[in-house]
C-alpha atoms as a PDB file:
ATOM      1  CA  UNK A   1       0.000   0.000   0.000  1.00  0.00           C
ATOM      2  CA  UNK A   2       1.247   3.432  -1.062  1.00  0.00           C
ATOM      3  CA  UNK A   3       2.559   5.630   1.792  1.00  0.00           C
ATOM      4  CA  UNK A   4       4.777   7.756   0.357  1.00  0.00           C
ATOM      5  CA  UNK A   5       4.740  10.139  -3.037  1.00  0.00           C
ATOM      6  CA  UNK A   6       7.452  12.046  -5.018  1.00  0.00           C
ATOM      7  CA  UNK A   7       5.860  14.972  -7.427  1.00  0.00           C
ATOM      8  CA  UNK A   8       8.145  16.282  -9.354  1.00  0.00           C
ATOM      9  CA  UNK A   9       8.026  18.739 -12.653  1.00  0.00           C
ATOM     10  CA  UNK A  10      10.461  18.296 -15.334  1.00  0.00           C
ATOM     11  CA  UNK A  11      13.502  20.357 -15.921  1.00  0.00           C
ATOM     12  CA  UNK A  12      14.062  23.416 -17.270  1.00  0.00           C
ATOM     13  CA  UNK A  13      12.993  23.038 -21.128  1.00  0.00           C
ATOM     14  CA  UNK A  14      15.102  24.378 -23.803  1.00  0.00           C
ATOM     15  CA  UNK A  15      13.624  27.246 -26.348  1.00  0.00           C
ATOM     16  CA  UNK A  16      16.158  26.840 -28.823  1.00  0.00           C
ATOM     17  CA  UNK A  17      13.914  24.969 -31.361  1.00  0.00           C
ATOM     18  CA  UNK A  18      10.923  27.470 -32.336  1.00  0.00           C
ATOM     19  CA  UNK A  19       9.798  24.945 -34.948  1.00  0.00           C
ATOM     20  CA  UNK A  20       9.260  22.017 -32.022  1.00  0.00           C
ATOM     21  CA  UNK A  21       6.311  21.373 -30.530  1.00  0.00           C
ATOM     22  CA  UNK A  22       5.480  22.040 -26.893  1.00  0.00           C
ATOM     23  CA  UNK A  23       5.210  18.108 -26.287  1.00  0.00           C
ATOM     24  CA  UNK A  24       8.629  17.435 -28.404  1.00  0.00           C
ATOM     25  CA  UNK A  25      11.016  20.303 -26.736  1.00  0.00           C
ATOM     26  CA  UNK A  26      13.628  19.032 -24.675  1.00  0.00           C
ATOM     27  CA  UNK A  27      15.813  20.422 -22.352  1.00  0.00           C
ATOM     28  CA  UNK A  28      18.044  23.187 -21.639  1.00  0.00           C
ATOM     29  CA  UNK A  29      21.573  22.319 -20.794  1.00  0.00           C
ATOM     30  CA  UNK A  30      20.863  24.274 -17.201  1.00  0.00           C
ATOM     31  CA  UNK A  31      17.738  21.629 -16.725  1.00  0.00           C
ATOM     32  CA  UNK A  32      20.049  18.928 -17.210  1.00  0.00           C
ATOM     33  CA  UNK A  33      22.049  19.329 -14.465  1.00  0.00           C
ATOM     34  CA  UNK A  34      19.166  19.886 -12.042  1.00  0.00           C
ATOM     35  CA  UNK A  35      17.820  16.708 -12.303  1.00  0.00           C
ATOM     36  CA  UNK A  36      20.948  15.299 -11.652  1.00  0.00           C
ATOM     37  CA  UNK A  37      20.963  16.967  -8.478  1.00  0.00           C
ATOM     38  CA  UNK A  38      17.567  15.817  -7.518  1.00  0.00           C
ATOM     39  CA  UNK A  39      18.266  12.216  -7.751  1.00  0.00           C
ATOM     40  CA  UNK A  40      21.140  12.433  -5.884  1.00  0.00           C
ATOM     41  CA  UNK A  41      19.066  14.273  -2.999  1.00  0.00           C
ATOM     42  CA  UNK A  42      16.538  11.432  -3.135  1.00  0.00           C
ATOM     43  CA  UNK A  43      19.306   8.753  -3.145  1.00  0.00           C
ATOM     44  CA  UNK A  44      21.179  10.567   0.479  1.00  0.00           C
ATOM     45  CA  UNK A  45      17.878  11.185   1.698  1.00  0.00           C
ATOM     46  CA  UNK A  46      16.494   7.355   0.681  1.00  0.00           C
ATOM     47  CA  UNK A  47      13.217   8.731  -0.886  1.00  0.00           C
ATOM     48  CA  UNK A  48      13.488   5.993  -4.146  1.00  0.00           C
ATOM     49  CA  UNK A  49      10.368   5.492  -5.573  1.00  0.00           C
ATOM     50  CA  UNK A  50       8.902   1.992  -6.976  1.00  0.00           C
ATOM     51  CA  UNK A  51       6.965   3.698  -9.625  1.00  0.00           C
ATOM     52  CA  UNK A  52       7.184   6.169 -11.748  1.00  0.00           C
ATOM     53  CA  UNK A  53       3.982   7.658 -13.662  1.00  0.00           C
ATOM     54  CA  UNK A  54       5.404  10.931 -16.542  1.00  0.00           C
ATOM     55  CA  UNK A  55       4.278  12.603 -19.263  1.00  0.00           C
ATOM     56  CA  UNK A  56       5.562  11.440 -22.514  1.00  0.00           C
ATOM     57  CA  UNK A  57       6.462  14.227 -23.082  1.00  0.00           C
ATOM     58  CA  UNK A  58      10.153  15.014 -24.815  1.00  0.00           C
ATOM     59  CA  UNK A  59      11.559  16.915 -21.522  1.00  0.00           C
ATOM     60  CA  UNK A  60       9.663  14.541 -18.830  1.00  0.00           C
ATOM     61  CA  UNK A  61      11.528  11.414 -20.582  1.00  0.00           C
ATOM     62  CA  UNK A  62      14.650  13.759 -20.498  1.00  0.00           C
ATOM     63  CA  UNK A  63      14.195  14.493 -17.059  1.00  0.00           C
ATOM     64  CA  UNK A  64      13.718  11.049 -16.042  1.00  0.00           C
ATOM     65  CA  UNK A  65      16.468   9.441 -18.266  1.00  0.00           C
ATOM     66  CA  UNK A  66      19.243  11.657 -16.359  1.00  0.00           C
ATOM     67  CA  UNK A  67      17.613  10.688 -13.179  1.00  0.00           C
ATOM     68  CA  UNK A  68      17.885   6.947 -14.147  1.00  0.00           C
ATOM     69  CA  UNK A  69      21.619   6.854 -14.201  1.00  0.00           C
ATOM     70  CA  UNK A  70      21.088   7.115 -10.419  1.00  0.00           C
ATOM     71  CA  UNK A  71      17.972   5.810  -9.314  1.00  0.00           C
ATOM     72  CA  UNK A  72      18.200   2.010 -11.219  1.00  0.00           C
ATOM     73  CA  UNK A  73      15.216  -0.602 -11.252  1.00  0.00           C
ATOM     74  CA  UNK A  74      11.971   1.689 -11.077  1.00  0.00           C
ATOM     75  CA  UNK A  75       9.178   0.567 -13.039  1.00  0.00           C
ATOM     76  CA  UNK A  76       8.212   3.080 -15.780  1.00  0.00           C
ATOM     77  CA  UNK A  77       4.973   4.170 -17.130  1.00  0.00           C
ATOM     78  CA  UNK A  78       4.648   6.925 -19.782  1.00  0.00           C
ATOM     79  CA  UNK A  79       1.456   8.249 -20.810  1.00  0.00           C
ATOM     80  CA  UNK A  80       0.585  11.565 -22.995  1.00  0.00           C
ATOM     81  CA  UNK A  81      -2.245  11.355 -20.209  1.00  0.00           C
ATOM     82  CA  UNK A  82      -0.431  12.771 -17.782  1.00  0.00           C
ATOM     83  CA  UNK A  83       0.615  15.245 -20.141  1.00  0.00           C
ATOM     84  CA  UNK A  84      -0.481  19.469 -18.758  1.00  0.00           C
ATOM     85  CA  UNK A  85      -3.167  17.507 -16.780  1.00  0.00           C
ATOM     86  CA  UNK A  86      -4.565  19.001 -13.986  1.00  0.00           C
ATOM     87  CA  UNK A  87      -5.311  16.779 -10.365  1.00  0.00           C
ATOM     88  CA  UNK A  88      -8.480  15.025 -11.497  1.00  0.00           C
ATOM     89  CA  UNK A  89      -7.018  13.846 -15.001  1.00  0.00           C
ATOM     90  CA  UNK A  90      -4.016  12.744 -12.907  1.00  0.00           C
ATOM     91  CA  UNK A  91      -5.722  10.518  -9.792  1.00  0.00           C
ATOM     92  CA  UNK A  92      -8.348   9.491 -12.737  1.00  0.00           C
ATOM     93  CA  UNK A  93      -5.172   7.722 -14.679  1.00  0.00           C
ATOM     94  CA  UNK A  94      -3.169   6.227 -11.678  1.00  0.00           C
ATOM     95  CA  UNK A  95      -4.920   3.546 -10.057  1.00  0.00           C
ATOM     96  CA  UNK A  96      -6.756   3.810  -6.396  1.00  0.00           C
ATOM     97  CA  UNK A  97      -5.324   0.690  -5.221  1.00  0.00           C
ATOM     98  CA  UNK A  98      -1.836   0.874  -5.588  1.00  0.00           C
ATOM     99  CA  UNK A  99       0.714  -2.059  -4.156  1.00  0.00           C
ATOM    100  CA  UNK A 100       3.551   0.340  -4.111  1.00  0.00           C
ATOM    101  CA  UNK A 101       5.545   1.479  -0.772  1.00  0.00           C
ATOM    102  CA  UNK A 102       6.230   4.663  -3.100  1.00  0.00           C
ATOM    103  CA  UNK A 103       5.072   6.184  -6.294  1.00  0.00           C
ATOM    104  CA  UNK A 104       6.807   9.065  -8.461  1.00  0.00           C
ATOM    105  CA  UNK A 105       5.006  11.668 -10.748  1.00  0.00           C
ATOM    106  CA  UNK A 106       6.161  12.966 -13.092  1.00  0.00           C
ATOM    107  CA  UNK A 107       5.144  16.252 -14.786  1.00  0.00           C
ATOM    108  CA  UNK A 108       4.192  19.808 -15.779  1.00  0.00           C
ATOM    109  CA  UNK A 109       3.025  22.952 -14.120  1.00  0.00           C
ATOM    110  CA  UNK A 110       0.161  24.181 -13.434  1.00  0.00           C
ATOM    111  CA  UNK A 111      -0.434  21.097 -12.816  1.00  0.00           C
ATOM    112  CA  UNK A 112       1.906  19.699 -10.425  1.00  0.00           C
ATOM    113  CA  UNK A 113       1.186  22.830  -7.857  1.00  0.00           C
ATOM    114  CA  UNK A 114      -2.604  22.091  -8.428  1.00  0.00           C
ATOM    115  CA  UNK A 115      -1.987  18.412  -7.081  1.00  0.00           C
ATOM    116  CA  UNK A 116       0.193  19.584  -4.628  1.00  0.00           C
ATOM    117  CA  UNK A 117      -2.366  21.655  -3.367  1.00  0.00           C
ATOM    118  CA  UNK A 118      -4.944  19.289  -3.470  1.00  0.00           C
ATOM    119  CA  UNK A 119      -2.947  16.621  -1.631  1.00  0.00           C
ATOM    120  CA  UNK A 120      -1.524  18.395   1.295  1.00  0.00           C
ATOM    121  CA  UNK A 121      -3.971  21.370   1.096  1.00  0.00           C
ATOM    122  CA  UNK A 122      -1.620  24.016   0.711  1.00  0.00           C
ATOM    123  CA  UNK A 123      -0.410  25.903  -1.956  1.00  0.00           C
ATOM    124  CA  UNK A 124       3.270  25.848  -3.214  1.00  0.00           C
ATOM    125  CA  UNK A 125       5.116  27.460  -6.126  1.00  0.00           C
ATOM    126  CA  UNK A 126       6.814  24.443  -7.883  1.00  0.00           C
ATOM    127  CA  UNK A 127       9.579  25.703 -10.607  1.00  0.00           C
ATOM    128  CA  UNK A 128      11.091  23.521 -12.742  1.00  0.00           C
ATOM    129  CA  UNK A 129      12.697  20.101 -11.017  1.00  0.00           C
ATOM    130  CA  UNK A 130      10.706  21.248  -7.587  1.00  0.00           C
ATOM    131  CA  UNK A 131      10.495  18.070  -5.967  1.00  0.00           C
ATOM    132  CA  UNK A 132       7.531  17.441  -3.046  1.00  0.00           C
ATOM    133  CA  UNK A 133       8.285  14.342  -0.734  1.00  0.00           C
ATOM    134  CA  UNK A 134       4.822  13.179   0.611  1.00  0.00           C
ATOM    135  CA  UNK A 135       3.343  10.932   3.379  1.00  0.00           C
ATOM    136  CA  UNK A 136       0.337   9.670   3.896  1.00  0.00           C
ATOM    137  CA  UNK A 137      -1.468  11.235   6.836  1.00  0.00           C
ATOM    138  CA  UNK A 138      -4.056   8.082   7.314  1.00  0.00           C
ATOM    139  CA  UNK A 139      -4.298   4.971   5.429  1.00  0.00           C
ATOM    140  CA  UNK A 140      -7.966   4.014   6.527  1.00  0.00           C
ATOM    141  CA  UNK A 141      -8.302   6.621   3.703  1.00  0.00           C
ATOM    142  CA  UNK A 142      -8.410   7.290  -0.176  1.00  0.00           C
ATOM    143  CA  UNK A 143      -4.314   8.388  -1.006  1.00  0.00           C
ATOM    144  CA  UNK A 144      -6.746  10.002  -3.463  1.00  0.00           C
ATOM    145  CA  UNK A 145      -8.292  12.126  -0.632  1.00  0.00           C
ATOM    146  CA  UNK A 146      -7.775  15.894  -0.833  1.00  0.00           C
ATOM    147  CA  UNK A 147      -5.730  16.951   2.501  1.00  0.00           C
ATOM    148  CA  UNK A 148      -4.656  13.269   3.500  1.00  0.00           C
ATOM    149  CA  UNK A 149      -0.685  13.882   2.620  1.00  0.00           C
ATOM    150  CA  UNK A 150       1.170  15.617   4.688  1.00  0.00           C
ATOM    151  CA  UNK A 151       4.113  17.595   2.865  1.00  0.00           C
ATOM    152  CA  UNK A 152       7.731  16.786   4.559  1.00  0.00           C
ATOM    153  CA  UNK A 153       9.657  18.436   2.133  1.00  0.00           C
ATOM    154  CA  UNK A 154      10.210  20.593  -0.804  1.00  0.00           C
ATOM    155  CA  UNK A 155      13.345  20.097  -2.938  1.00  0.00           C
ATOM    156  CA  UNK A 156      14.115  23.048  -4.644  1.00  0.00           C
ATOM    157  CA  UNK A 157      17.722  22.240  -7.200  1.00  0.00           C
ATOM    158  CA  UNK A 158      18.939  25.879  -7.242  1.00  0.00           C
ATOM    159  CA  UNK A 159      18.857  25.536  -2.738  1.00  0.00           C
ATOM    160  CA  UNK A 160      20.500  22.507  -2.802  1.00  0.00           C
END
């Protein structure tokens, strides 16, 4: 049963290519390095999730794949359904019973702020690679359940 979650939005996406897509632009060299320094903050501070859910997006799979040369063996699940989506599209496409210790999501703002907000009921500006670490305030409970996560901490790369 879940008791922990990571929510995390992708790195810092790269401009450089005005005839890309929003879905297909990748990341800026700057973005790179962040997520780098987010998976080695989850690694000291053993926060390694079991699952990941992301946006298939080109700068989530970026994100992720600089992560993975750290944080080995995670099952992966990409969806363009988790792409922009705000907290309802997100909870509707991740299951409610989940046999995971932790889960990782993966994504984009507004949205991840929204969820944030909906999960620990309090508002929090999440720039790119902002990383919430999550527990579950009671388990009798929906992990669905507005207000039923407490927030323990808020990695921000550029403070670390």
């Amino acid at each position: 049963m879940i008791s922990r979650l990571i929510l995390m939005r992708h790195d810092k996406r790269s401009w450089k290519y005005p005839d890309l897509s929003d879905h297909e632009r990748p990341l800026k060299k700057r973005g790179r390095k962040a997520s780098v320094k987010i998976a080695k903050e989850l690694i000291k501070l053993n926060w390694i999730p079991d699952k990941l859910y992301s946006s298939d997006s080109e700068r989530t799979r970026e994100t992720w794949k600089k992560m993975n040369k750290y944080i080995k063996d995670i099952e992966v699940e990409y969806s363009r359904k988790f792409y922009h989506s705000k907290p309802k599209k997100i909870m509707k496409n991740i299951p409610d019973e989940l046999n995971y210790n932790t889960i990782m999501i993966l994504g984009h703002n507004p949205g991840c702020a929204d969820f944030l907000e909906h999960l620990c009921g309090e508002w929090h500006r999440m720039p790119t690679a902002a990383t919430a670490l999550l527990t579950l305030k009671d388990n009798s409970k929906s992990w669905k359940e507005s207000g039923n996560w407490n927030l323990e901490q808020l990695l921000i790369p550029r403070e670390l």
